[in-house]
Structures are given as C-alpha cells and as structure tokens.
C-alpha atoms as a PDB file:
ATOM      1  CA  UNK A   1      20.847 -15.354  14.758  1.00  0.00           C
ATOM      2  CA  UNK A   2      20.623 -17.308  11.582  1.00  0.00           C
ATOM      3  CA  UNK A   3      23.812 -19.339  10.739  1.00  0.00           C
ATOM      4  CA  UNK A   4      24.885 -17.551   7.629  1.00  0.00           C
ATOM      5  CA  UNK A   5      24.607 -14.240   9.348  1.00  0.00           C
ATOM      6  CA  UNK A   6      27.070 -16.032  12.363  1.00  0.00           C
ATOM      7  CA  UNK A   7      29.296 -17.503   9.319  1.00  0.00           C
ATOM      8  CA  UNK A   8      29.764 -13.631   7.646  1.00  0.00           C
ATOM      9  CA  UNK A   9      30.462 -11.782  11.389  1.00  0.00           C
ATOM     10  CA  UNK A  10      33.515 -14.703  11.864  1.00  0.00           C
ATOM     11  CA  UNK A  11      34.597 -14.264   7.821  1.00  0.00           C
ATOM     12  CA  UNK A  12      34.628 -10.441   8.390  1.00  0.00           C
ATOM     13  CA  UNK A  13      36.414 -10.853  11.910  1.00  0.00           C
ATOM     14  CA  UNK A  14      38.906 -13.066  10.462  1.00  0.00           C
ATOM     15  CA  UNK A  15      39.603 -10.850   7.233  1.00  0.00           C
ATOM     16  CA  UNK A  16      39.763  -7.874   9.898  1.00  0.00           C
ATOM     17  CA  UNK A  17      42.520  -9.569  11.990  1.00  0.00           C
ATOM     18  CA  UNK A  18      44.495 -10.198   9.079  1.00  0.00           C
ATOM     19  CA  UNK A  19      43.994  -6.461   8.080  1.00  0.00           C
ATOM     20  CA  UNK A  20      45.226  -5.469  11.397  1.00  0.00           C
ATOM     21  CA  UNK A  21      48.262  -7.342  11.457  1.00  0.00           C
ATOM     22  CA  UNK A  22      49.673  -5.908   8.467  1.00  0.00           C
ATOM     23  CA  UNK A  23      48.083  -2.232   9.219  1.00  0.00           C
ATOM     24  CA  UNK A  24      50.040  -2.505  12.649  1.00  0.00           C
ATOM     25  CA  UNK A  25      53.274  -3.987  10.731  1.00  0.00           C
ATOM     26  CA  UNK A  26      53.512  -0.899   8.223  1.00  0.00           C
ATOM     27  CA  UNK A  27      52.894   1.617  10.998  1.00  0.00           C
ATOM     28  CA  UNK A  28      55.498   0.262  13.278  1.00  0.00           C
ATOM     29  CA  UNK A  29      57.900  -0.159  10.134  1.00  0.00           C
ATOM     30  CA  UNK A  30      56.568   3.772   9.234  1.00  0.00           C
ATOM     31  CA  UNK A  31      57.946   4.918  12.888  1.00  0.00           C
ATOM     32  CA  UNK A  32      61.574   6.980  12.444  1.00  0.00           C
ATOM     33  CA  UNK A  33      63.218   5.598  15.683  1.00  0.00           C
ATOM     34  CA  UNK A  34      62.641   1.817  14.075  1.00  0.00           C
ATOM     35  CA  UNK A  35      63.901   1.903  10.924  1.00  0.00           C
ATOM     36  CA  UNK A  36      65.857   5.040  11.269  1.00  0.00           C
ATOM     37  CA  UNK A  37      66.765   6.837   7.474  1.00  0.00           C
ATOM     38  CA  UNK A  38      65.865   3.695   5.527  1.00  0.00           C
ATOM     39  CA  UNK A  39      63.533   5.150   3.047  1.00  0.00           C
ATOM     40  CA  UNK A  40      62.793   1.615   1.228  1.00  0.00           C
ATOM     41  CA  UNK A  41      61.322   0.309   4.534  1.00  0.00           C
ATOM     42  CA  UNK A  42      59.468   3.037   5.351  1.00  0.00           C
ATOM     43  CA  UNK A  43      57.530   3.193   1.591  1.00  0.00           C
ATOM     44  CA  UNK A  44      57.312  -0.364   2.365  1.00  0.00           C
ATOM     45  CA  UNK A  45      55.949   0.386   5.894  1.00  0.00           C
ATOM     46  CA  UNK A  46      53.452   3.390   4.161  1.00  0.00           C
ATOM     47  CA  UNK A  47      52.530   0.130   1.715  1.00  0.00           C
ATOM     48  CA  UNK A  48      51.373  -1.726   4.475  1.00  0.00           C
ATOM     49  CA  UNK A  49      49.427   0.262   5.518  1.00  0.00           C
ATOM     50  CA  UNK A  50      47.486   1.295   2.869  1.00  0.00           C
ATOM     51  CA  UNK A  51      47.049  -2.865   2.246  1.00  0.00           C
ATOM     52  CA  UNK A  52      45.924  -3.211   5.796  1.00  0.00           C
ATOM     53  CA  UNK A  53      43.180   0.088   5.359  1.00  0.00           C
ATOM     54  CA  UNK A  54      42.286  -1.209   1.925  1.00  0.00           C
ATOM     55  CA  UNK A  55      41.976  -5.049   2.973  1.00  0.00           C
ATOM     56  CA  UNK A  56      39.792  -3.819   6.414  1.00  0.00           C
ATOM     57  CA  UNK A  57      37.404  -1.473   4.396  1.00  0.00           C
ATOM     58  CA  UNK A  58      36.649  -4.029   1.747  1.00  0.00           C
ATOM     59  CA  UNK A  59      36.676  -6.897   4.073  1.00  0.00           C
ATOM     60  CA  UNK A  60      33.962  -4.682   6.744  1.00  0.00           C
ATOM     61  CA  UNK A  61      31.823  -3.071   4.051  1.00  0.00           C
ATOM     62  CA  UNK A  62      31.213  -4.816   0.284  1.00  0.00           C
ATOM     63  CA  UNK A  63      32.134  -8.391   1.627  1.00  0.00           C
ATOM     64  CA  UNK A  64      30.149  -8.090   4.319  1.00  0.00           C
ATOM     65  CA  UNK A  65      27.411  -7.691   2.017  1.00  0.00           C
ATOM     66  CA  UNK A  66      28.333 -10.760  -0.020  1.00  0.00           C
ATOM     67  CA  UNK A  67      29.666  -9.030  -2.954  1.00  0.00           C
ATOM     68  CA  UNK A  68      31.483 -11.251  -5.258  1.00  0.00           C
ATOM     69  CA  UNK A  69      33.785  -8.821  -6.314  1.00  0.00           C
ATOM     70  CA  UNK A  70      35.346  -8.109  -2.456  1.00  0.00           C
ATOM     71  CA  UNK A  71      35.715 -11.405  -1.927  1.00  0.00           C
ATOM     72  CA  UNK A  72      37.362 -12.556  -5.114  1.00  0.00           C
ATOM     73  CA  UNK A  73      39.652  -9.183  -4.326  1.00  0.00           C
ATOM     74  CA  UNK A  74      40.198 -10.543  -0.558  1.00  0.00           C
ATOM     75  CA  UNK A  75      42.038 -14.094  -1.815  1.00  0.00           C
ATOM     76  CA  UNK A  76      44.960 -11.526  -2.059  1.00  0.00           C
ATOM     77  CA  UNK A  77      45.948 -12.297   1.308  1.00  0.00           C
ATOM     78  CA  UNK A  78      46.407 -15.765   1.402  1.00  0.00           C
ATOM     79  CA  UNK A  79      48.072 -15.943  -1.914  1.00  0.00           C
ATOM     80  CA  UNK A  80      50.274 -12.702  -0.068  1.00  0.00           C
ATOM     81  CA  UNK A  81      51.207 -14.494   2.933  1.00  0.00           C
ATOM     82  CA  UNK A  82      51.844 -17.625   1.225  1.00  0.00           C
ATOM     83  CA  UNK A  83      54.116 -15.997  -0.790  1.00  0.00           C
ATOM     84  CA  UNK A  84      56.134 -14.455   2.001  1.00  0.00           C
ATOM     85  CA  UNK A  85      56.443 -18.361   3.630  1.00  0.00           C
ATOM     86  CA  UNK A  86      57.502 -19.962   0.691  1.00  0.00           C
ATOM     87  CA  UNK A  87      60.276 -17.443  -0.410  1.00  0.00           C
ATOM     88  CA  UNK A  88      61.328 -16.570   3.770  1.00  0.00           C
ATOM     89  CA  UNK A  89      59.768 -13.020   3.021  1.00  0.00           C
ATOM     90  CA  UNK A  90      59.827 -10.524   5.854  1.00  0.00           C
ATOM     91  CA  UNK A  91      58.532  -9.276   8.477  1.00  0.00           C
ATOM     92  CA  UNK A  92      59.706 -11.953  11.348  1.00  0.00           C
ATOM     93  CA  UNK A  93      62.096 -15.284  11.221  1.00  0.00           C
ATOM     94  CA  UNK A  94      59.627 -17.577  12.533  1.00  0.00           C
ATOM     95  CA  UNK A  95      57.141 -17.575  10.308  1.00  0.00           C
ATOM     96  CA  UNK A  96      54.391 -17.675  12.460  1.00  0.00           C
ATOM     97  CA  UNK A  97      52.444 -15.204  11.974  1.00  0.00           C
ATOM     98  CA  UNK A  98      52.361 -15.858   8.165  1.00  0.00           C
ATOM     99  CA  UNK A  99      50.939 -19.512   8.897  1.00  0.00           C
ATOM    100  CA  UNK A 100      48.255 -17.581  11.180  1.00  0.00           C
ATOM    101  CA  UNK A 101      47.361 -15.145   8.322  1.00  0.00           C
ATOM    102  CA  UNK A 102      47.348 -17.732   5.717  1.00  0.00           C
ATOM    103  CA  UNK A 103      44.620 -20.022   7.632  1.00  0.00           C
ATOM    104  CA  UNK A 104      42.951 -16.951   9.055  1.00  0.00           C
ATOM    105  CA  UNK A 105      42.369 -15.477   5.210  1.00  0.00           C
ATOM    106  CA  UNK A 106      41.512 -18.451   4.458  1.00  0.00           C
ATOM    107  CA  UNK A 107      38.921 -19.055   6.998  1.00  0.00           C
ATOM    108  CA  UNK A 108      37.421 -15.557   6.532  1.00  0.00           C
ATOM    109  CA  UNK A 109      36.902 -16.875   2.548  1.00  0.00           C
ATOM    110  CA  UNK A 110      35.963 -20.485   2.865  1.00  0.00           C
ATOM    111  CA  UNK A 111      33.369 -20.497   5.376  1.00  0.00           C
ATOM    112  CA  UNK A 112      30.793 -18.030   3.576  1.00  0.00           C
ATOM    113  CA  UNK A 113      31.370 -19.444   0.442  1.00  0.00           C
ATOM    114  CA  UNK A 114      28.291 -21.414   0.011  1.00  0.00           C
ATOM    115  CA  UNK A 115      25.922 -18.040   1.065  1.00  0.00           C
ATOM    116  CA  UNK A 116      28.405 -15.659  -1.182  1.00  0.00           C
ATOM    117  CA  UNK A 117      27.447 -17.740  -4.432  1.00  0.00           C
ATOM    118  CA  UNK A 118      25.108 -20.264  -3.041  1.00  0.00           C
ATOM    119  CA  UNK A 119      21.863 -20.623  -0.880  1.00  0.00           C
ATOM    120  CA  UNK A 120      22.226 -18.070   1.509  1.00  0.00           C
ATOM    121  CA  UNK A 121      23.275 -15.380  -1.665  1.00  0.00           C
ATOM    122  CA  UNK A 122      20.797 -12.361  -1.236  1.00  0.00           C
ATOM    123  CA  UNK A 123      19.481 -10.855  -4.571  1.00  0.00           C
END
C-alpha cells in the first residue's frame, strides 16, 4: 500500500474517532433517564449528534477523497474542542478527552496535508 493511501486510512480513522466521541456524547445526553426533563441538554444532546453524523460522513466520504472543501470544513473540531478546554466547557471535569480530540483532529488534518494540496493531490 502506497504511503499516502496509509496516511488518508489513519486521517479518516482519526477524524472518525473524534466523530464518535461526540455522536456517543449527544446520544447518551439524548437518553430521558440521564438528563431527566432538561430540555436544553437534550437539544444540546440532539446537537451532538447531528455534529458527530455530519463530522463522520464528511470525514469517511469527500475527505477521503482529498477534497479541499471537507477538510477545510473538518478544522471545526479542533478549533471546537479547543474551545471547550480553554473556557472549562462541558462534557467532563478532567478535560481529557478534549486534549485527545484536539490532537486526534489534528492528526487526522496534518498528516495528509501534503497529498490534499500537494504531491500526492489526484486531479
């Protein structure tokens, strides 16, 4: 397997696990026995996960094919997660998980940069 093809499948993966995590945040946040009557948390939860579905779909389909336009959309995330550290955003207290997403969406950007707009770019 050629290396840019080896550089997109751990991008996409990375993207995808970011995806995940906040798809599996808004459905847990969605559930009625979690969050009980709170109808800001739940949009918030139903927000989530259209982010997460949105974020996966772009991040499996037009990225994966090196369009410009789904990766300059997928720099969302990290600027999202940094966000959330900097200000002590929800969900969580540790703050983790944000550090995770923020140098997983930033993996899944930086590595195929160079064959998104360089070299390896098909035409």
């Amino acid at each position: 397997m050629e290396r840019a093809s080896v550089l997109m499948r751990v991008a996409c993966l990375c993207l995808v696990v970011v995806s995940v995590g906040i798809l599996a945040f808004g459905i847990v946040t969605v559930l009625p026995r979690m969050v009980g009557s709170n109808l800001l948390i739940r949009a918030t939860g139903l927000a989530s996960i259209g982010l997460g579905l949105f974020g996966g779909l772009i991040a499996l389909i037009p990225f994966r094919r090196r369009e410009v336009w789904a990766w300059s959309v997928l720099w969302f995330y990290p600027i999202f997660w940094t966000v959330h550290l900097v200000n002590g955003l929800p969900p969580g207290k540790d703050h983790i998980h944000q550090i995770a997403f923020i140098v997983l969406s930033l993996a899944g950007l930086l590595l195929p940069v160079r064959h998104i707009f360089g070299v390896g770019r098909r035409s």
